[in-house]
Protein backbone atom coordinates (compact mmCIF):
# COMPACT_ATOMS: atom_id res chain seq x y z
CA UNK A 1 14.77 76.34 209.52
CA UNK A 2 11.02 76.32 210.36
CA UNK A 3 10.58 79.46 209.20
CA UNK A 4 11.98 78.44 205.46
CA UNK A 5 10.11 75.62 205.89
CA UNK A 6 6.75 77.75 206.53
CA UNK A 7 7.47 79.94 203.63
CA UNK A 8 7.80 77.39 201.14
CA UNK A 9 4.68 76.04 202.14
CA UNK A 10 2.73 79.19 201.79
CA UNK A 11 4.65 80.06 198.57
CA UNK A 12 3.68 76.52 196.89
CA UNK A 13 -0.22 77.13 198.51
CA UNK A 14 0.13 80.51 196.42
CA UNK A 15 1.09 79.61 193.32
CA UNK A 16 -1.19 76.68 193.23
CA UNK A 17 -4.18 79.11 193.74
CA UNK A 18 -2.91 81.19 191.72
CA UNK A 19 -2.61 78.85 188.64
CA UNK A 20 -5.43 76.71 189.36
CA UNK A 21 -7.39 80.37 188.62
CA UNK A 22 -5.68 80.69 185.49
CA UNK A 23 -6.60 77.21 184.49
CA UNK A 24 -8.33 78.00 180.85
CA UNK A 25 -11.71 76.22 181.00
CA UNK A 26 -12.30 72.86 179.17
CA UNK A 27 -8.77 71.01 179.63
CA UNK A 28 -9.34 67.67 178.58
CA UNK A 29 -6.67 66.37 181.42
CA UNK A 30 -5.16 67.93 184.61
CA UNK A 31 -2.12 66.33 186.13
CA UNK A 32 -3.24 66.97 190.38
CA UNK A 33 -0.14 65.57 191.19
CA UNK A 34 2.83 68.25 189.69
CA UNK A 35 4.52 69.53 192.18
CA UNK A 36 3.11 72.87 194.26
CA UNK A 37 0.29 73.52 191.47
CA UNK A 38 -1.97 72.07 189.75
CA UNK A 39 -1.30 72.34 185.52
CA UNK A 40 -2.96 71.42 182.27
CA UNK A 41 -1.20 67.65 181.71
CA UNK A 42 0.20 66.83 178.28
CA UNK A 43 0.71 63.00 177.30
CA UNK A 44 1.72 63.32 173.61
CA UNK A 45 2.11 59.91 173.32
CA UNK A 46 -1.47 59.21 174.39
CA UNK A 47 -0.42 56.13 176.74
CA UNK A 48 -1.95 57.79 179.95
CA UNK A 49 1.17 58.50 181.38
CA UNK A 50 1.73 62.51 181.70
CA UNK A 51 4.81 63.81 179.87
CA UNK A 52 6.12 65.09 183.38
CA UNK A 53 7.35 61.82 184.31
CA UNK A 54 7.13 59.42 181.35
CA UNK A 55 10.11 58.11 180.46
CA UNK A 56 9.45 56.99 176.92
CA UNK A 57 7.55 59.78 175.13
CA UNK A 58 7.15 58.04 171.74
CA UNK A 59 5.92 55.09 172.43
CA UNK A 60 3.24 53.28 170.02
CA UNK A 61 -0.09 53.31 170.43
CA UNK A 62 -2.06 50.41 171.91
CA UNK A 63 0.96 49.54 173.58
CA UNK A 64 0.98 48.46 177.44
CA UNK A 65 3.03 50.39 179.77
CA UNK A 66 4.58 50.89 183.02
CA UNK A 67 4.63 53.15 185.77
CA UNK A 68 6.89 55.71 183.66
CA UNK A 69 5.37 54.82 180.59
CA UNK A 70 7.98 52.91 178.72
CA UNK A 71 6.64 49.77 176.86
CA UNK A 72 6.32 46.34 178.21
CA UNK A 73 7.23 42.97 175.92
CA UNK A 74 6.84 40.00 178.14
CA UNK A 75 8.05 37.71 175.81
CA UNK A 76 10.97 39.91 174.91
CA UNK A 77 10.56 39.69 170.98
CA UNK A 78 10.68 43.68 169.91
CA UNK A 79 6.78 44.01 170.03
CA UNK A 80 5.24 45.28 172.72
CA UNK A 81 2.31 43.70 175.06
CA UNK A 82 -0.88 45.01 173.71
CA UNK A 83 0.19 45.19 170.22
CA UNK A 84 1.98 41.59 170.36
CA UNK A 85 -0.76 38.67 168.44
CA UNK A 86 1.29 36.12 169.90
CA UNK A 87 2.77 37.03 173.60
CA UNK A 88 4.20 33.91 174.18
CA UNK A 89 6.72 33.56 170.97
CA UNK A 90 10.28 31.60 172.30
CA UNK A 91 13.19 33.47 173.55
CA UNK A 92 15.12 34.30 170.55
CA UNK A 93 12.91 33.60 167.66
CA UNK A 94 12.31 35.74 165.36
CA UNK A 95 9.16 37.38 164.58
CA UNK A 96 7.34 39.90 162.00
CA UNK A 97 5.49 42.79 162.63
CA UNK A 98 2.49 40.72 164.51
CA UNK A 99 4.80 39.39 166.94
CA UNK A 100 4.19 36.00 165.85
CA UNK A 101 7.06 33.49 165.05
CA UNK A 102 7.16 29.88 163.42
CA UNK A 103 6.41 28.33 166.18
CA UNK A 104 3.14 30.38 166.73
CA UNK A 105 2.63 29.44 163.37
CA UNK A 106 2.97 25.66 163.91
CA UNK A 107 0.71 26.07 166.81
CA UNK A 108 -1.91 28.14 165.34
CA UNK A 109 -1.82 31.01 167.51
CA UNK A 110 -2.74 33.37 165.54
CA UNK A 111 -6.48 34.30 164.53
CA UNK A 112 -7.93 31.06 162.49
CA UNK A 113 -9.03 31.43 158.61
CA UNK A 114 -11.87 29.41 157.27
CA UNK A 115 -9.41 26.95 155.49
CA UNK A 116 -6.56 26.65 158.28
CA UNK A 117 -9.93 25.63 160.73
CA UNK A 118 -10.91 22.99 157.62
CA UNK A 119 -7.07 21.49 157.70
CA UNK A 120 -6.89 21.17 160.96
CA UNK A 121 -10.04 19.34 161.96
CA UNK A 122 -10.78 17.31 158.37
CA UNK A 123 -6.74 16.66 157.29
CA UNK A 124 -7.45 18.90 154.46
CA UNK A 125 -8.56 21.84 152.62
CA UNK A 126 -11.55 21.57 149.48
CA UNK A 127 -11.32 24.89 148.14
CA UNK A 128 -15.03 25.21 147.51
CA UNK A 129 -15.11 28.69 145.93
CA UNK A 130 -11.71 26.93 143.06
CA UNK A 131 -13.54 28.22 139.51
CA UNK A 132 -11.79 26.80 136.01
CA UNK A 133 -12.58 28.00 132.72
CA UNK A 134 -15.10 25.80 130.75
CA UNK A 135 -12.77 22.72 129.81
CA UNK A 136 -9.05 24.65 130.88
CA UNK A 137 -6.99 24.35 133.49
CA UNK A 138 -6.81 28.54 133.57
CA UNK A 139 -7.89 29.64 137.06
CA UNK A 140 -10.62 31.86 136.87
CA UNK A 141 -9.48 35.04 138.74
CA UNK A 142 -13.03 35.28 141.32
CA UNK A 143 -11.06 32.35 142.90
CA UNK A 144 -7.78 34.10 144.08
CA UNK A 145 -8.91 34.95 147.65
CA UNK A 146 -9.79 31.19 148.17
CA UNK A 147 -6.57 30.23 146.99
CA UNK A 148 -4.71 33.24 149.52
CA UNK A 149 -6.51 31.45 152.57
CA UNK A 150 -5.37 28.23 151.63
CA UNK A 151 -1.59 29.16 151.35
CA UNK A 152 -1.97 31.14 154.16
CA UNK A 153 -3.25 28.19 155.57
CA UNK A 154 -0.49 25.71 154.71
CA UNK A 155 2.33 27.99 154.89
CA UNK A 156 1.92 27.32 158.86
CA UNK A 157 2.62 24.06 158.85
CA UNK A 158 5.72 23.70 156.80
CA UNK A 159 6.13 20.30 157.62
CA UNK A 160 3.13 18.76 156.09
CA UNK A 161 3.08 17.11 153.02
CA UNK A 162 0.14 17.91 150.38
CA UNK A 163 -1.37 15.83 148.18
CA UNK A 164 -3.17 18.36 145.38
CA UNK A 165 -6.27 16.63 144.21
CA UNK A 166 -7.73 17.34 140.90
CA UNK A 167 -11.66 15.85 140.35
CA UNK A 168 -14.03 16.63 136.88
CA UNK A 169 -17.41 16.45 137.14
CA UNK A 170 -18.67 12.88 134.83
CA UNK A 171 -18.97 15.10 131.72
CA UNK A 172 -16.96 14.14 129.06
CA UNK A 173 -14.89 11.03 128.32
CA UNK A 174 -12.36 9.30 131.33
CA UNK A 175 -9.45 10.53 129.02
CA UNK A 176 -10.41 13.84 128.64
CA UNK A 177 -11.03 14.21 132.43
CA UNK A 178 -8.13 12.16 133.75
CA UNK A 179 -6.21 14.94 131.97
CA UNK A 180 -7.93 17.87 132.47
CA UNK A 181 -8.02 17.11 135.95
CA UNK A 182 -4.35 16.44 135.94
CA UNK A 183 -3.33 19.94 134.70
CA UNK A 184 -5.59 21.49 137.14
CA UNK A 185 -4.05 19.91 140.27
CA UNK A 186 -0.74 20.71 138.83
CA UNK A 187 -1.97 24.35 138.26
CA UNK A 188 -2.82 24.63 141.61
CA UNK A 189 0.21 22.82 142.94
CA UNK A 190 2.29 25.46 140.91
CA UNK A 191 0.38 28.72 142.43
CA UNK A 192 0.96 27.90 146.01
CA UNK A 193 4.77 27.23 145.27
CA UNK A 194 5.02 30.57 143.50
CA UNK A 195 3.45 32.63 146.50
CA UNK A 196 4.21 30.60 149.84
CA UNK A 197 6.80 29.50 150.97
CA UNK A 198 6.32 25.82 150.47
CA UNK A 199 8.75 23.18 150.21
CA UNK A 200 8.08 21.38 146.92
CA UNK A 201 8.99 18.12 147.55
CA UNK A 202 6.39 18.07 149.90
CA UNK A 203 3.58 19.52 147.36
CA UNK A 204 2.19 16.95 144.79
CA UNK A 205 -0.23 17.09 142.44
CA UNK A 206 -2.35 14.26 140.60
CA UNK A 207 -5.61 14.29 139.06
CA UNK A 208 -8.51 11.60 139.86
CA UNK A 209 -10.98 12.23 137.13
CA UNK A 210 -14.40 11.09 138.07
CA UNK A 211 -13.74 8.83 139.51
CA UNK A 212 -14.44 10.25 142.94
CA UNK A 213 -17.65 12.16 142.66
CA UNK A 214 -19.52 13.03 145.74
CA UNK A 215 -22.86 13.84 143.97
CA UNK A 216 -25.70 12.18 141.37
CA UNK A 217 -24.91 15.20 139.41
CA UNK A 218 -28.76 15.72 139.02
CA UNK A 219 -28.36 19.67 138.70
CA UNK A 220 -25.30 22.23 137.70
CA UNK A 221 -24.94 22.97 141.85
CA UNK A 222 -23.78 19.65 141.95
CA UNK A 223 -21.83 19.21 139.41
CA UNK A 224 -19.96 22.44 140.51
CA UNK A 225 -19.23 20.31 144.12
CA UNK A 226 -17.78 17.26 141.87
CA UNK A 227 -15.69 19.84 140.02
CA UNK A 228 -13.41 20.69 142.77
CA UNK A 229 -9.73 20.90 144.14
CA UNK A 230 -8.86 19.30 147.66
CA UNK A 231 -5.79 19.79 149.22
CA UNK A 232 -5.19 16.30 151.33
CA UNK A 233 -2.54 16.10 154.08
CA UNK A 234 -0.46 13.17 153.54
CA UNK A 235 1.14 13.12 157.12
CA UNK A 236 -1.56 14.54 159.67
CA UNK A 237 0.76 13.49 162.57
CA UNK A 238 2.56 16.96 161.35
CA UNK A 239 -0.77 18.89 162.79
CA UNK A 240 -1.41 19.74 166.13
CA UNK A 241 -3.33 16.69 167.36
CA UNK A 242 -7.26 16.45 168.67
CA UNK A 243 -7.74 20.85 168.50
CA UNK A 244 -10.79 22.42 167.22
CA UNK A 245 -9.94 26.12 166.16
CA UNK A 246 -12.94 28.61 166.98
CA UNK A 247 -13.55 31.05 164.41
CA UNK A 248 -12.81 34.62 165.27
CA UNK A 249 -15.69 37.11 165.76
């Protein structure tokens, strides 16, 4: 029995010297751990497990593994740790492709825009870069990535209730900007309905004129700020309470 013993160990010495010298030059990895001899190590799946004893040979990429390089998903919701934006989603809930569910959502756990940091902190959302043709209620179309972050924005919170405000610069007669302001908040309103996923009862618009100006109007800069769009939150008990979001770098 010693004997066998013996010869295995001199056969397994052999053939590692034996392929270590046939070892092409430049592997990029070695696995010193195969049994008897050392060989070039494949992980096809690139998770830094080698193939010889990973137990999940497709997994993604940028996923976190274990020992035998199957994918871990601590919060059990289908996407794994290291690809997951939200690792802490509820048992059960479901989730898209970030891993986030509504109640990440609610709680803002994903990666803050511009205007979901603005509603959270001021109670609403001014969309500042909002352009109107001269005198129309047409949206120019420079503005639809403003209008994107907002619903983004408010699609979060489904629970809040929006107040669209529509404000004119003091050009023009009351009439003319009571209405035009009117159509615009309503033109608004009626985008964010069509792409988000809104509930529009809780979505109003109505339009204030000039009547709320936050300038002397003294050059076209400022007249631009009084000609503007504000999304007010009605019910800011519905937002997470006292939070200041920190931009993403």
């Amino acid at each position: 029995m010693k004997a066998a013993t013996a010869f295995v160990i001199l056969a397994c010495g052999a053939l590692a010297a034996s392929a270590a010298n046939a070892l092409p030059r430049g592997l990029a990895h070695v696995d010193p751990k195969a049994p008897c001899y050392r060989w070039p190590a494949v992980d096809m799946d690139h998770d830094g497990v080698f193939d010889r004893v990973d137990h999940c040979v497709n997994t993604p990429e940028g996923c976190k593994v274990d020992q035998y390089g199957c994918s871990i998903d601590s919060d059990h919701d289908g996407v794994c740790d290291g690809l997951d934006k939200c690792p802490n989603t509820p048992a059960g809930e479901k989730v898209d492709k970030d891993g986030c569910g509504p109640s990440d959502r609610r709680m803002g756990s994903a990666t803050p825009n511009r205007h979901e940091q603005q509603l959270r902190e001021q109670k609403q959302i001014t969309l500042d870069n909002l352009h109107f043709e001269t005198g129309s209620s047409r949206i120019s179309s420079d503005s639809e990535a403003d209008l994107r972050e907002a619903g983004d924005a408010l699609e979060k919170y489904p629970d809040l209730r929006i107040e669209v405000q529509g404000h004119t610069d003091k050009t023009g007669s009351e009439d003319t900007n009571k209405r035009l302001s009117q159509q615009r908040a309503e033109t608004v309103r009626t985008y964010l309905l069509e792409h988000y996923r809104l509930k529009p009862q809780n979505v109003t618009a109505k339009g204030y004129s000039s009547k709320r100006t936050l300038t002397g109007e003294r050059t076209e800069e400022e007249k631009q700020q009084d000609r503007r769009v504000v999304l007010k939150v009605l019910n800011p008990g519905a937002l997470p309470g006292n939070v200041k979001v920190e931009q993403g770098h």
